[in-house]
Every structure is written in structure tokens, then in C-alpha cells.
Protein backbone atom coordinates (compact mmCIF):
# COMPACT_ATOMS: atom_id res chain seq x y z
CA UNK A 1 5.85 -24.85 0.58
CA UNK A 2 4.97 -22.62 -2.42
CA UNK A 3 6.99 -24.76 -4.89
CA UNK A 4 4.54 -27.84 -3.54
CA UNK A 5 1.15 -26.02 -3.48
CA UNK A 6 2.24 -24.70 -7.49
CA UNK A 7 4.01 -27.79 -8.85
CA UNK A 8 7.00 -25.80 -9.57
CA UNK A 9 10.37 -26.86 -10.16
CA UNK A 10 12.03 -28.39 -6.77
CA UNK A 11 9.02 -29.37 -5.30
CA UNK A 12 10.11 -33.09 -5.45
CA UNK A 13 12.92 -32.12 -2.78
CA UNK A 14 10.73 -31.02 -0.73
CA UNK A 15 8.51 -34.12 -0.88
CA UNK A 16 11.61 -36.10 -0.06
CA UNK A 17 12.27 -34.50 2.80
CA UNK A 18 9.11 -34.82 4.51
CA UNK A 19 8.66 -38.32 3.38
CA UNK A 20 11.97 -38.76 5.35
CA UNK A 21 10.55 -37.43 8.15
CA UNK A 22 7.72 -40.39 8.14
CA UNK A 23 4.86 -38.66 5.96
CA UNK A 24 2.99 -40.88 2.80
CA UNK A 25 4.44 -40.42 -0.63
CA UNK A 26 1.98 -37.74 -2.49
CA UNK A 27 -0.18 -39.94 -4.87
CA UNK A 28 -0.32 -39.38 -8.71
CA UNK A 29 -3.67 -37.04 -9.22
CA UNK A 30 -3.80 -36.04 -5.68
CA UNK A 31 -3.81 -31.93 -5.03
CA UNK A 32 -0.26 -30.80 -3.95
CA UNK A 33 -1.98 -28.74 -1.60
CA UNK A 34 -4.44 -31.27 -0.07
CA UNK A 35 -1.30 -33.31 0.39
CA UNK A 36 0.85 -30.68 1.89
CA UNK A 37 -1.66 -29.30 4.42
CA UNK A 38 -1.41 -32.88 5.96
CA UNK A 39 2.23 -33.83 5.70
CA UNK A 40 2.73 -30.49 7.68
CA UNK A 41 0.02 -32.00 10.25
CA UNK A 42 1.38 -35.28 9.94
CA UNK A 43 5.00 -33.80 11.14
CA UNK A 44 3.91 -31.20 13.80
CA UNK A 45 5.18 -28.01 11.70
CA UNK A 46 3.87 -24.69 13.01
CA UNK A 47 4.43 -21.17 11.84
CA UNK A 48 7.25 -19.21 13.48
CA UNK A 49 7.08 -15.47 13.63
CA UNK A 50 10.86 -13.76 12.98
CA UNK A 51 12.40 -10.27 13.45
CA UNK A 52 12.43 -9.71 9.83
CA UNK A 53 14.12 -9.30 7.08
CA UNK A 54 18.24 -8.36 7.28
CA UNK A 55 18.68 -4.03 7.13
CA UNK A 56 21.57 -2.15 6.64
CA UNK A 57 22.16 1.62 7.91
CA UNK A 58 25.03 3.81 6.91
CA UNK A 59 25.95 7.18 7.29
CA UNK A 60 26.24 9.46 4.44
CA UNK A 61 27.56 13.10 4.39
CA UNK A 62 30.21 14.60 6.34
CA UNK A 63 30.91 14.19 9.72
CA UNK A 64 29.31 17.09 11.06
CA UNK A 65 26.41 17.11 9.30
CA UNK A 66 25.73 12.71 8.91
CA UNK A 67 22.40 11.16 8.06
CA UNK A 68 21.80 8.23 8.80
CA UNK A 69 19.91 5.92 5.94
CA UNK A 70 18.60 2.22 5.95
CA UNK A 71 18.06 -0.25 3.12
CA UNK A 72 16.70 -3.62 3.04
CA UNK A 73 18.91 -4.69 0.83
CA UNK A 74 19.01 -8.62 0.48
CA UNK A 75 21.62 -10.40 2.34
CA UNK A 76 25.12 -10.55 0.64
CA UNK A 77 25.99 -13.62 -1.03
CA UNK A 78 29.85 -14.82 -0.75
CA UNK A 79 31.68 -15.21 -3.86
CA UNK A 80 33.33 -18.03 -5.23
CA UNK A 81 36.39 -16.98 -3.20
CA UNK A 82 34.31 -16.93 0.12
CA UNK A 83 34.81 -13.32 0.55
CA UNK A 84 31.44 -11.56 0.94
CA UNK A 85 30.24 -8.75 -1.86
């Protein structure tokens, strides 16, 4: 959606996509936003709250004495290989 509203880079993708799902091509001139607001009607898209972000906890110290610390570190992208970083 951002991409669309800001005319960035790989907002043509997403155009093609809705269009696929039935909604009219964006017209040269139009506002990308304008157009957005009702392809989004125009398919029945609706926001979805989530649980959040991924978050990782791990222990540090020795046993006796662990603390226990979280990140939100971003998920872990697999290598080439498909073994995860």
C-alpha cells in the first residue's frame, strides 16, 4: 500500500494484482491514493490486527544466576543454502 500511495518502485505489482482481482486499471494523472482507497473498497480488504512483531528471549549468565533478555530482532532470513542465520 505505501509503495502505491508514494509512487515508489514496485508499486506496478501491486496494481497488477488487484487489477487481477477485478479492480479498474489506475488512470494516467489520477492520485495513487484516490485510486487505492477504492480498489481496496472495490475488493472488500479490511485491516487485520496481529500479535506483533517476531521476539526472541535468551538466557545469559550462568546457570545459577540466568537473566533472561528479549530482542525484537527481525526474523532470520535463510541463506542461499536454506539453512537459517
Amino acid at each position: 500500500m505505501s509503495k502505491v500511495r508514494n509512487g515508489e518502485r514496485g508499486a506496478g505489482g501491486v496494481e497488477r494484482r488487484l487489477i487481477a482481482l477485478g479492480v479498474r486499471p489506475c488512470v494516467k494523472g489520477e492520485p495513487s491514493r484516490a485510486w487505492l482507497e477504492e480498489a481496496l473498497q472495490a475488493v472488500g480488504a479490511r485491516v487485520v490486527s496481529h500479535g506483533g512483531n517476531h521476539r526472541y528471549a535468551a538466557y545469559i549468565g550462568r546457570r545459577t544466576g540466568r537473566q533472561l533478555t528479549a530482542t525484537s530482532d527481525p526474523y532470520p532470513k535463510a541463506d542461499q543454502g536454506g539453512a537459517v542465520a
